[in-house]
Protein backbone atom coordinates (compact mmCIF):
# COMPACT_ATOMS: atom_id res chain seq x y z
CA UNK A 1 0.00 0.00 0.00
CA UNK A 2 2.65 2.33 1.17
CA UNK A 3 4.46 1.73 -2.21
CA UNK A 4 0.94 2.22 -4.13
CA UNK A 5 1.03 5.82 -2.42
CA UNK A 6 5.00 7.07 -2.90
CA UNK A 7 4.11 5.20 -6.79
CA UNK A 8 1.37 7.90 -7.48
CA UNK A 9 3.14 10.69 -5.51
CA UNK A 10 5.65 10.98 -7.65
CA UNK A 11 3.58 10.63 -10.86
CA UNK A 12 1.42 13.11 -9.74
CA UNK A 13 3.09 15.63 -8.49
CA UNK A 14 5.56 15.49 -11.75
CA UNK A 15 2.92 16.32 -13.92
CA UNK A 16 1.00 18.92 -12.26
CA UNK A 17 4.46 20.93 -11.42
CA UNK A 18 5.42 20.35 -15.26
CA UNK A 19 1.70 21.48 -16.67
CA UNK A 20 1.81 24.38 -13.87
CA UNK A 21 5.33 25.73 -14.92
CA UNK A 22 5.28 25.27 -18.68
CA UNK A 23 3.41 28.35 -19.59
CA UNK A 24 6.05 30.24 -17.80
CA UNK A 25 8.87 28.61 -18.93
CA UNK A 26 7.41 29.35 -22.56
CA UNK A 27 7.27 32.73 -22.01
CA UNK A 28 10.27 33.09 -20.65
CA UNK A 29 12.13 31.21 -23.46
CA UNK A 30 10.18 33.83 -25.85
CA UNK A 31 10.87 37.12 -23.37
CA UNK A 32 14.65 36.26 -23.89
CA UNK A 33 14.81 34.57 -27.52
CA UNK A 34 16.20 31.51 -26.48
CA UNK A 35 14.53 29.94 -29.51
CA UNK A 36 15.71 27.10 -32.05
CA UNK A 37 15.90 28.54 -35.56
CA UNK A 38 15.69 26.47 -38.67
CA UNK A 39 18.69 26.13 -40.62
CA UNK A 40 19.23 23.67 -43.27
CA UNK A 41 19.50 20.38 -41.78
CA UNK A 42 16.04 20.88 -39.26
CA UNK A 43 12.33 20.54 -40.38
CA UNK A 44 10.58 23.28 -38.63
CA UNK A 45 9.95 26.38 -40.43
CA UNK A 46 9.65 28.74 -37.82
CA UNK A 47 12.13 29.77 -34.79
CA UNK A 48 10.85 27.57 -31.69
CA UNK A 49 11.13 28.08 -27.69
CA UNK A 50 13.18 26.07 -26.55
CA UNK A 51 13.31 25.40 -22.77
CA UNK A 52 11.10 22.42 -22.57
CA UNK A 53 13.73 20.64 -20.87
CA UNK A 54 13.38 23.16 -17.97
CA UNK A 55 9.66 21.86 -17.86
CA UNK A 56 10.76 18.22 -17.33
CA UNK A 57 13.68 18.80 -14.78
CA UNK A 58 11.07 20.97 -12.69
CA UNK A 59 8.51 18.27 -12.63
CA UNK A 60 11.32 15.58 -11.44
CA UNK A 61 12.92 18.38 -9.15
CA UNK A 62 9.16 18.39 -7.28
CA UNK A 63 8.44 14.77 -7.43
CA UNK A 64 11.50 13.74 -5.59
CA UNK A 65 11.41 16.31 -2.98
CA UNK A 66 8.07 14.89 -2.22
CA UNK A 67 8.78 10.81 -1.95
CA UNK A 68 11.73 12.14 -0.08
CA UNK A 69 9.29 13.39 2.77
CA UNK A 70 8.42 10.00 3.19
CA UNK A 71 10.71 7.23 1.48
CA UNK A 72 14.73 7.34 1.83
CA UNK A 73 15.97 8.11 -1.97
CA UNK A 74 19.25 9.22 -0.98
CA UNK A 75 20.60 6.96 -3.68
CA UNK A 76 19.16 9.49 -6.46
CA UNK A 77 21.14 12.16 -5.22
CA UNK A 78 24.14 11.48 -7.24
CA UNK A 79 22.00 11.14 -10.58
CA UNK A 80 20.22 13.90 -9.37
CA UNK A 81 23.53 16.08 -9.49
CA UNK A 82 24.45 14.78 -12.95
CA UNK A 83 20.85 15.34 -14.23
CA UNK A 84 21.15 19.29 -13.27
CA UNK A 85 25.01 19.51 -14.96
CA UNK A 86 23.16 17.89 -18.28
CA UNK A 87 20.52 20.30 -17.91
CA UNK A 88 23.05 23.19 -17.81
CA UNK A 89 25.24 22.01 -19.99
CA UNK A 90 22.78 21.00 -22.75
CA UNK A 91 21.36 25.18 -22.45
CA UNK A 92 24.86 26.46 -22.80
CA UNK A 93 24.78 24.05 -25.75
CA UNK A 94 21.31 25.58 -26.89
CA UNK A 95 22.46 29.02 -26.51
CA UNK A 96 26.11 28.83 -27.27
CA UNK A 97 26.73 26.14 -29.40
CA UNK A 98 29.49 24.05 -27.27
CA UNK A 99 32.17 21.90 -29.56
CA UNK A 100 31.26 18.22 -29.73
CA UNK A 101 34.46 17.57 -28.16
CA UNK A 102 34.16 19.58 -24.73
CA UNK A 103 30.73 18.23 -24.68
CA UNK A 104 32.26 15.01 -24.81
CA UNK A 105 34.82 15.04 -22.41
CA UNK A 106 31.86 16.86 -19.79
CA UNK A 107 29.97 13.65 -20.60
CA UNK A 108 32.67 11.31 -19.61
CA UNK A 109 33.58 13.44 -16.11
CA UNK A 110 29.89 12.82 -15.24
CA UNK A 111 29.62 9.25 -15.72
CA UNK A 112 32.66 9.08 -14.20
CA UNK A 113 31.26 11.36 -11.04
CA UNK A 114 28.64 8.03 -10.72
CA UNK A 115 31.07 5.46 -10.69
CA UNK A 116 33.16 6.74 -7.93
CA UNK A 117 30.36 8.39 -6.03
CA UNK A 118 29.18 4.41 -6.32
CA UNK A 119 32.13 1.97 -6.76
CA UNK A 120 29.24 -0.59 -7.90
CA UNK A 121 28.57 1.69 -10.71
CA UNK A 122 30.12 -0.45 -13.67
CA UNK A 123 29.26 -2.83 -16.16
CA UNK A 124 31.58 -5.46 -15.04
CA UNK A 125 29.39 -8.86 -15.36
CA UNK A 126 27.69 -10.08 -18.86
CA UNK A 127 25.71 -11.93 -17.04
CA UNK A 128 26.27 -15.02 -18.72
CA UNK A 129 26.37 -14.00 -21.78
CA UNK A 130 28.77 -16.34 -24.35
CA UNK A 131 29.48 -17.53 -20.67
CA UNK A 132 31.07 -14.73 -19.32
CA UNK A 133 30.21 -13.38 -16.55
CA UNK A 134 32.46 -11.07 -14.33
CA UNK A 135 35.41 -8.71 -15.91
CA UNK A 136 38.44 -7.21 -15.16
CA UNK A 137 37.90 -3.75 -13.59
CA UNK A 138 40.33 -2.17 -16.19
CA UNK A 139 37.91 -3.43 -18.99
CA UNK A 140 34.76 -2.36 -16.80
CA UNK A 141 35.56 1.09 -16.49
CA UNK A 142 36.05 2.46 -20.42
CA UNK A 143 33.01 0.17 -21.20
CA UNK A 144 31.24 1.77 -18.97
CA UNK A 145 32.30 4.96 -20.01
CA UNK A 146 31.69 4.49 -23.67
CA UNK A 147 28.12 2.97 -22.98
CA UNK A 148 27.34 5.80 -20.80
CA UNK A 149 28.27 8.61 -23.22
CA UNK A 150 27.04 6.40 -26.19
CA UNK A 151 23.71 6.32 -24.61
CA UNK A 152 23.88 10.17 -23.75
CA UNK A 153 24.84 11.06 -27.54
CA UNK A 154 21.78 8.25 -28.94
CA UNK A 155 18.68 10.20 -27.21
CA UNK A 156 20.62 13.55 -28.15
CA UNK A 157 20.32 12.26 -31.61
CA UNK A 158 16.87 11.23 -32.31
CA UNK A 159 15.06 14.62 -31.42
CA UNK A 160 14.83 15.42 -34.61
CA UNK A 161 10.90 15.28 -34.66
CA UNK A 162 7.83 16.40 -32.55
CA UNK A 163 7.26 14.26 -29.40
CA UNK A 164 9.97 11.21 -30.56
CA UNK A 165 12.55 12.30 -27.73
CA UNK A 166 10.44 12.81 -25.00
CA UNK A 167 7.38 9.75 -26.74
CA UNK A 168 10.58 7.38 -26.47
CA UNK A 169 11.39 8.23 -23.14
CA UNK A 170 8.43 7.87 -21.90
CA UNK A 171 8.14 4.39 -23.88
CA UNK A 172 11.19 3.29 -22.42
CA UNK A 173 10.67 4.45 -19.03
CA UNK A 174 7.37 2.60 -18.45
CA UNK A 175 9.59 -0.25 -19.51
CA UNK A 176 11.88 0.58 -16.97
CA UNK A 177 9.31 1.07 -14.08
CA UNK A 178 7.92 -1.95 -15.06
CA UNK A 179 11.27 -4.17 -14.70
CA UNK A 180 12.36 -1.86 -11.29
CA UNK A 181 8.58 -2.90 -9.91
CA UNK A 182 9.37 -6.99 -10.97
CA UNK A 183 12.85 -6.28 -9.17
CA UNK A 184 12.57 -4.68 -6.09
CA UNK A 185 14.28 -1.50 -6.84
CA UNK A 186 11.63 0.82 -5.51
CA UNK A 187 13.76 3.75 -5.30
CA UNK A 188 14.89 3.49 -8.98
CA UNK A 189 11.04 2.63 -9.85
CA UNK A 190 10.41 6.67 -8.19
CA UNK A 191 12.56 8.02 -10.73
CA UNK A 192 11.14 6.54 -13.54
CA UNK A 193 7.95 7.54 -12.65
CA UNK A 194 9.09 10.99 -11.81
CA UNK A 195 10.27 11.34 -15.15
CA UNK A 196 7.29 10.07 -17.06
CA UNK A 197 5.45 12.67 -14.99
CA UNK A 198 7.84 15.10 -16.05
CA UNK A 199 7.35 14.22 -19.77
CA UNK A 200 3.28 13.94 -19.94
CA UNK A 201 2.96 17.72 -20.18
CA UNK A 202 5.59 18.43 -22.48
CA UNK A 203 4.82 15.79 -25.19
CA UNK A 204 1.30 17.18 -25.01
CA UNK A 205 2.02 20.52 -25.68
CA UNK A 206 5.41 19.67 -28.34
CA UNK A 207 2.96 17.35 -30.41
CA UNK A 208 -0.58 19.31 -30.15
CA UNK A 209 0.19 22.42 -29.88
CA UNK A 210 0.76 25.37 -32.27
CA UNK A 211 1.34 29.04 -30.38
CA UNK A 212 2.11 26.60 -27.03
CA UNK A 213 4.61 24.14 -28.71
CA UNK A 214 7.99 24.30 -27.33
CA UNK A 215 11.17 21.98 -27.70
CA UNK A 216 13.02 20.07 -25.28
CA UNK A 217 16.19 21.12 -26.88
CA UNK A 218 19.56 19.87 -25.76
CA UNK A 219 19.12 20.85 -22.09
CA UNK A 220 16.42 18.02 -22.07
CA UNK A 221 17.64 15.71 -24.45
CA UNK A 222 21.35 15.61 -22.43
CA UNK A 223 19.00 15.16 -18.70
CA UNK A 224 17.01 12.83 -20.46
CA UNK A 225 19.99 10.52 -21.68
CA UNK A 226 21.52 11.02 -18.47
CA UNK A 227 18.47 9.19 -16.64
CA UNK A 228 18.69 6.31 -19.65
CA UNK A 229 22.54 5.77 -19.14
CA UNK A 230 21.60 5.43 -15.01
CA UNK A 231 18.69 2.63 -15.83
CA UNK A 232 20.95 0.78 -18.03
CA UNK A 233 24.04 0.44 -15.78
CA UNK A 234 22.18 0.48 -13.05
CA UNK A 235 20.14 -2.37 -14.45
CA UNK A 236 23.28 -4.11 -15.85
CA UNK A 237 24.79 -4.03 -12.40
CA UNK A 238 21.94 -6.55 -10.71
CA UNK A 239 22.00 -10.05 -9.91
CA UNK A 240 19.18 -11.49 -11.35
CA UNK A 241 18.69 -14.45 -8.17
CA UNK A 242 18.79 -11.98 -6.00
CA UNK A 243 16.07 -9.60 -7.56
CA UNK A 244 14.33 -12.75 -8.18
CA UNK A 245 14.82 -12.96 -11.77
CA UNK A 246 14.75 -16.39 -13.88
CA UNK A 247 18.76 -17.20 -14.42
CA UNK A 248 17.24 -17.17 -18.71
CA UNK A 249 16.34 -13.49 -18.38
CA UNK A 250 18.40 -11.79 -20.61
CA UNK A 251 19.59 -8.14 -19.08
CA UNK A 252 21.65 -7.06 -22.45
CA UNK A 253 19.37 -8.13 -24.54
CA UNK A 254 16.31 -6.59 -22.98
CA UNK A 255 18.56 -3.47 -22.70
CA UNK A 256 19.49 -3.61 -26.53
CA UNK A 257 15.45 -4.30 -27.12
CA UNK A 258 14.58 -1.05 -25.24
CA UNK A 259 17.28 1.08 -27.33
CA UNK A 260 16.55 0.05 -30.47
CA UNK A 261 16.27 2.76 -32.29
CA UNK A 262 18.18 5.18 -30.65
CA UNK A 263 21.41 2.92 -30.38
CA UNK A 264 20.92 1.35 -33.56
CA UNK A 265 20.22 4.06 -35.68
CA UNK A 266 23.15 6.56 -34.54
CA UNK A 267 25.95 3.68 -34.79
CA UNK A 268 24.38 3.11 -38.83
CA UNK A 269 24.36 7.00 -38.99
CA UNK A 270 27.94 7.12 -37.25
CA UNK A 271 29.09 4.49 -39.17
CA UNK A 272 27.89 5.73 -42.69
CA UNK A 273 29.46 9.14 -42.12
CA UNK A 274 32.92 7.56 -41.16
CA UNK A 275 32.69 5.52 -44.35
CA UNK A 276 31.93 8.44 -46.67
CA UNK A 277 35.24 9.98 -45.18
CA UNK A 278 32.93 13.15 -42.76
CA UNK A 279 32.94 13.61 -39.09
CA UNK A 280 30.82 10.74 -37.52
CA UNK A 281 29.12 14.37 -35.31
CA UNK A 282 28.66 16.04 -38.65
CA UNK A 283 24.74 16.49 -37.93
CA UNK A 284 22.79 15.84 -41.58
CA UNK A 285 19.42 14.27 -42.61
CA UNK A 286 20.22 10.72 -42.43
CA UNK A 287 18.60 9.32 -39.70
CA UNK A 288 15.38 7.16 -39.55
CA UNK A 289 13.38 9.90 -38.88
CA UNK A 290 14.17 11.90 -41.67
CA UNK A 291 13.36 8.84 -43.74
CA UNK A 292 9.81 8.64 -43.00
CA UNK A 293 9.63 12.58 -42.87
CA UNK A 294 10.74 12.43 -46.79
CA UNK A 295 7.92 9.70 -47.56
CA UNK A 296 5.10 11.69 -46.50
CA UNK A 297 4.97 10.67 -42.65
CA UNK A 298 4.14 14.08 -40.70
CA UNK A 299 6.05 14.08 -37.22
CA UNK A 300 3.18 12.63 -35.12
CA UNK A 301 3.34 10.00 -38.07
CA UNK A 302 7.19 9.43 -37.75
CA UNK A 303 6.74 9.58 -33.95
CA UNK A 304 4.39 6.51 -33.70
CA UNK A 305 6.25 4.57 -36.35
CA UNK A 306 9.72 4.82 -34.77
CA UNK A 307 7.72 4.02 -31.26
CA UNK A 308 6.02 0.89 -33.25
CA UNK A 309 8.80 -0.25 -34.82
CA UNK A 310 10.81 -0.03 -30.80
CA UNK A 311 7.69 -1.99 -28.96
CA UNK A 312 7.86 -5.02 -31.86
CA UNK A 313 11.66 -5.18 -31.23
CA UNK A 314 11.02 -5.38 -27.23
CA UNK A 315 7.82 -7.88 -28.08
CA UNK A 316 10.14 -10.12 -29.98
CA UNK A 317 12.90 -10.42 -27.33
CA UNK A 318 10.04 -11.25 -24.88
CA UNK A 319 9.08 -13.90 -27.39
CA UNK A 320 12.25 -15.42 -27.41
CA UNK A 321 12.74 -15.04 -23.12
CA UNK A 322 9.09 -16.48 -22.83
CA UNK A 323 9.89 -19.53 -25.28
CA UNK A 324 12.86 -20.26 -23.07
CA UNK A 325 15.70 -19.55 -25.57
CA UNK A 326 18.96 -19.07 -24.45
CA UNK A 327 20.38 -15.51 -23.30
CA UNK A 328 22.57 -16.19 -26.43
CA UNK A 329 20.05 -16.48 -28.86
CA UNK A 330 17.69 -13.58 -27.58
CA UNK A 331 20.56 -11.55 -28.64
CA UNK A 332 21.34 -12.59 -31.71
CA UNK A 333 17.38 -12.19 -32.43
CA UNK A 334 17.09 -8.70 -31.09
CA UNK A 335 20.35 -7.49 -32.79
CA UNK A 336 19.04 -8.91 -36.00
CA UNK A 337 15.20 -7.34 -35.65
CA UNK A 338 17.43 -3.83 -34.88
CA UNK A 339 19.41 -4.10 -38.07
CA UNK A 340 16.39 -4.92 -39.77
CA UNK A 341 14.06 -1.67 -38.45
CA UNK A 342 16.93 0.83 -38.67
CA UNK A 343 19.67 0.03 -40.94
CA UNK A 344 18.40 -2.40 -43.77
CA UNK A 345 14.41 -0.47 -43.55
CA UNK A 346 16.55 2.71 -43.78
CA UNK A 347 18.97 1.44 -46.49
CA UNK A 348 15.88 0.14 -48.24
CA UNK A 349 13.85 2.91 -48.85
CA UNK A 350 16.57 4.70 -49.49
CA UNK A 351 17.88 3.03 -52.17
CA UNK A 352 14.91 2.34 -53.91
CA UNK A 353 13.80 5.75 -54.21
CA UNK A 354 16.83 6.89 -55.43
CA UNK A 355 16.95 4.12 -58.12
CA UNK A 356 13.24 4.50 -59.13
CA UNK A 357 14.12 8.53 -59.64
CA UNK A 358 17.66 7.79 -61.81
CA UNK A 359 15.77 5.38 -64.24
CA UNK A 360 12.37 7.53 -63.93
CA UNK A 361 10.48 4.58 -62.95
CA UNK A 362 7.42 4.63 -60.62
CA UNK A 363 8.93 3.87 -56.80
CA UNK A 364 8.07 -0.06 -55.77
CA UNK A 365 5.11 -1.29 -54.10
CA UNK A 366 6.68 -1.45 -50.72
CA UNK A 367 7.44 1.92 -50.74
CA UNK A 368 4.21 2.82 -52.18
CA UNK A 369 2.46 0.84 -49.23
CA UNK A 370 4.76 3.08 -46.69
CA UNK A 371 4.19 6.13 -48.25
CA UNK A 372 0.30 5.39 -47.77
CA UNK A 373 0.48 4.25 -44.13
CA UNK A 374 2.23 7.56 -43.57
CA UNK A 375 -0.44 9.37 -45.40
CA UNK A 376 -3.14 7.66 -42.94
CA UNK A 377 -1.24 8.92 -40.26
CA UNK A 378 -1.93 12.09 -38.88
CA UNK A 379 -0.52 13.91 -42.21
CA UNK A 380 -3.71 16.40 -41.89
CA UNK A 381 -4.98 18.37 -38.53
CA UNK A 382 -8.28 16.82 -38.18
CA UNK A 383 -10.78 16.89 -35.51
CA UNK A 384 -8.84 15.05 -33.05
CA UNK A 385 -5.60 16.89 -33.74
CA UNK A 386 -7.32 20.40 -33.69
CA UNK A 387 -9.13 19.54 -30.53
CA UNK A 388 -6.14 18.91 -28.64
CA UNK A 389 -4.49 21.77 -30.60
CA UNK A 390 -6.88 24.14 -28.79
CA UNK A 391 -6.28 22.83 -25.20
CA UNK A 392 -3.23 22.73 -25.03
CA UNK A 393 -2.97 26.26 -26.41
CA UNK A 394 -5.35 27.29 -23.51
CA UNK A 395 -2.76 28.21 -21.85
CA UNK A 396 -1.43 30.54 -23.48
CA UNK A 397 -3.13 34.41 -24.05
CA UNK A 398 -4.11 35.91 -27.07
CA UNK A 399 -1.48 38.51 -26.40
CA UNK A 400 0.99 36.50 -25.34
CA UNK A 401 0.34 34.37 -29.15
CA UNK A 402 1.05 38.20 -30.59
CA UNK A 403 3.99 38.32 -28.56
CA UNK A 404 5.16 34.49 -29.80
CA UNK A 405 4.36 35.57 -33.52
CA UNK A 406 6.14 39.11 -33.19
CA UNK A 407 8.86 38.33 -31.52
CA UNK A 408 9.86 35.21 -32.55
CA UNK A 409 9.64 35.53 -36.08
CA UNK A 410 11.28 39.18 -35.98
């Protein structure tokens, strides 16, 4: 009962801090013209506020101040610290533009802040996996580091489109609550739902709303990869007898299932832009997003496909767990279902276009049948779309929209 109650204190008050402050966060981001512009490489048309990540750090800020009235989460406090140096890092990056190298090397001092606030903190046993199971700390330690920023860097990546950063973290945090819940690990369950809470109001307003819409920008995105980069070592770090999991449960490979996409896609990205001789942090339109963007898909479209595409990868790892393969072959199954939704889909289309346009042929019928799912997917503002449009715009004045439409676009 008691964990019923901190459970839906922390949800709660998340979301109701985040709804309460956005409107003032929004206005703030337009009073000082911290906006994202479009440039070349980025689909919106207009310059954007771009503070929602404030929204989602307040909400979290709240939620834990709360449960900590009445459950111990001490443990959070060192996440907690890192969460706040994202935050602030990720606006300098929004305002300033920081190098991808000092960004970098920021990245690595904070997961390395976690691992010697928490000696524990390090992916040091593969849990069976091709039989191994503990490693050498001198191995454990740059793993750890490269996961950690690689994780960072892959949610960085794929906010590219209206509600996919903050609809995937939301995805994959429900995941996570649902596996801290099945484990034990109340305190880490908190978070989660803190964060969810955090990201309700947000994804409302950055998908539905017109004069109210506001990005998370990289002062989210960086918190936000943060908290995914905790879950995954932290989850990595268990022993699954002792949090009374079956000795067949796969950890990686329900870890790899969860980041599908955003793993998956930014090492095919990384990896294509090495090959063609560029910077693998060049940024350019190559990533799975921008793929369905080009076949018609409007973001709310792209959104629910990449978020499809993620939940069959995690329902086919669960398949092979719950058929009682081996923690071998659930990863060779998931690795091969996340080549096969990022890089050969991507590769796919790709190609196929590009060869239909050089002979001037009509495209083929499977990209005919994805351009027409993307057209039955929230491509116009119907009913549904323009109701929601209107709340969430509630919120903010009709002189505050002149403001948003003078300023911004000045």
């Amino acid at each position: 009962m008691q964990l019923i109650i901190y459970c839906t204190v922390a949800l709660a008050v998340s979301l109701l801090v985040a709804w309460s402050v956005y409107p003032k966060v929004l206005l703030i981001s337009i009073h000082k013209n911290i906006v994202d512009s479009p440039n070349a490489r980025k689909l919106q048309k207009m310059p954007v506020p771009i503070l929602g990540g404030f929204v989602v750090y307040s909400g979290i800020l709240a939620a834990l101040l709360c449960v900590d009235s009445l459950l111990d989460i001490g443990n959070l406090f060192a996440i907690f610290c890192i969460m706040t140096i994202m935050l602030f890092i990720g606006l300098a990056d929004d305002i300033t533009s920081l190098s991808a190298r000092g960004r970098f090397f920021i990245e690595i001092i904070a997961i390395s802040i976690l691992m010697v606030n928490d000696s524990s903190f390090v992916i040091d046993d593969f849990h069976g996996l091709w039989g191994v199971h503990k490693i050498p700390l001198y191995l454990a330690v740059p793993l750890t580091i490269v996961a950690g920023v690689g994780i960072i860097n892959a949610i960085n990546l794929i906010d590219g489109v209206d509600g996919l950063s903050s609809g995937y973290c939301i995805f994959a945090c429900v995941l996570f609550a649902l596996f801290f819940y099945m484990s034990g690990m109340y305190v880490n369950l908190i978070l989660a739902l803190a964060v969810i809470g955090g990201l309700i109001p947000f994804f409302m307003h950055n998908v539905f709303g017109k004069y109210s819409k506001m990005f998370i920008g990289d002062a989210g995105t960086l918190l936000l990869g943060a908290v995914m980069a905790y879950f995954v070592i932290t989850v990595l770090n268990i022993e699954p007898v002792e949090h009374n999991l079956n000795v067949n449960f796969g950890v990686i490979p329900m870890l790899l299932a969860i980041l599908a996409v955003p793993v998956f896609d930014t090492l095919r990205v990384m990896a294509t832009r090495i090959i063609k001789g560029t910077s693998p942090f060049n940024p350019d339109k190559t990533h799975l997003h921008h793929m369905f963007i080009r076949q018609g898909f409007s973001h709310i479209g792209t959104t629910i496909s990449i978020l499809f595409l993620n939940t069959f990868v995690v329902a086919m790892w669960l398949t092979a767990y719950f058929t009682g393969l081996s923690i071998d072959v659930q990863l060779y199954i998931v690795t091969l279902i996340n080549i096969t939704v990022t890089v050969l889909l991507y590769q796919g289309v790709e190609r196929a276009v590009a060869r239909a346009a050089k002979r001037s042929e009509e495209v083929p019928q499977g990209v005919k049948l994805l351009r027409a799912t993307g057209s039955k997917i929230g491509v116009k503002r119907g009913p549904f779309l323009k109701f929601m449009g209107t709340w969430m715009d509630r919120c903010v004045k009709e002189e505050e929209r002149k403001m948003l439409l003078g300023e911004i676009t000045e």
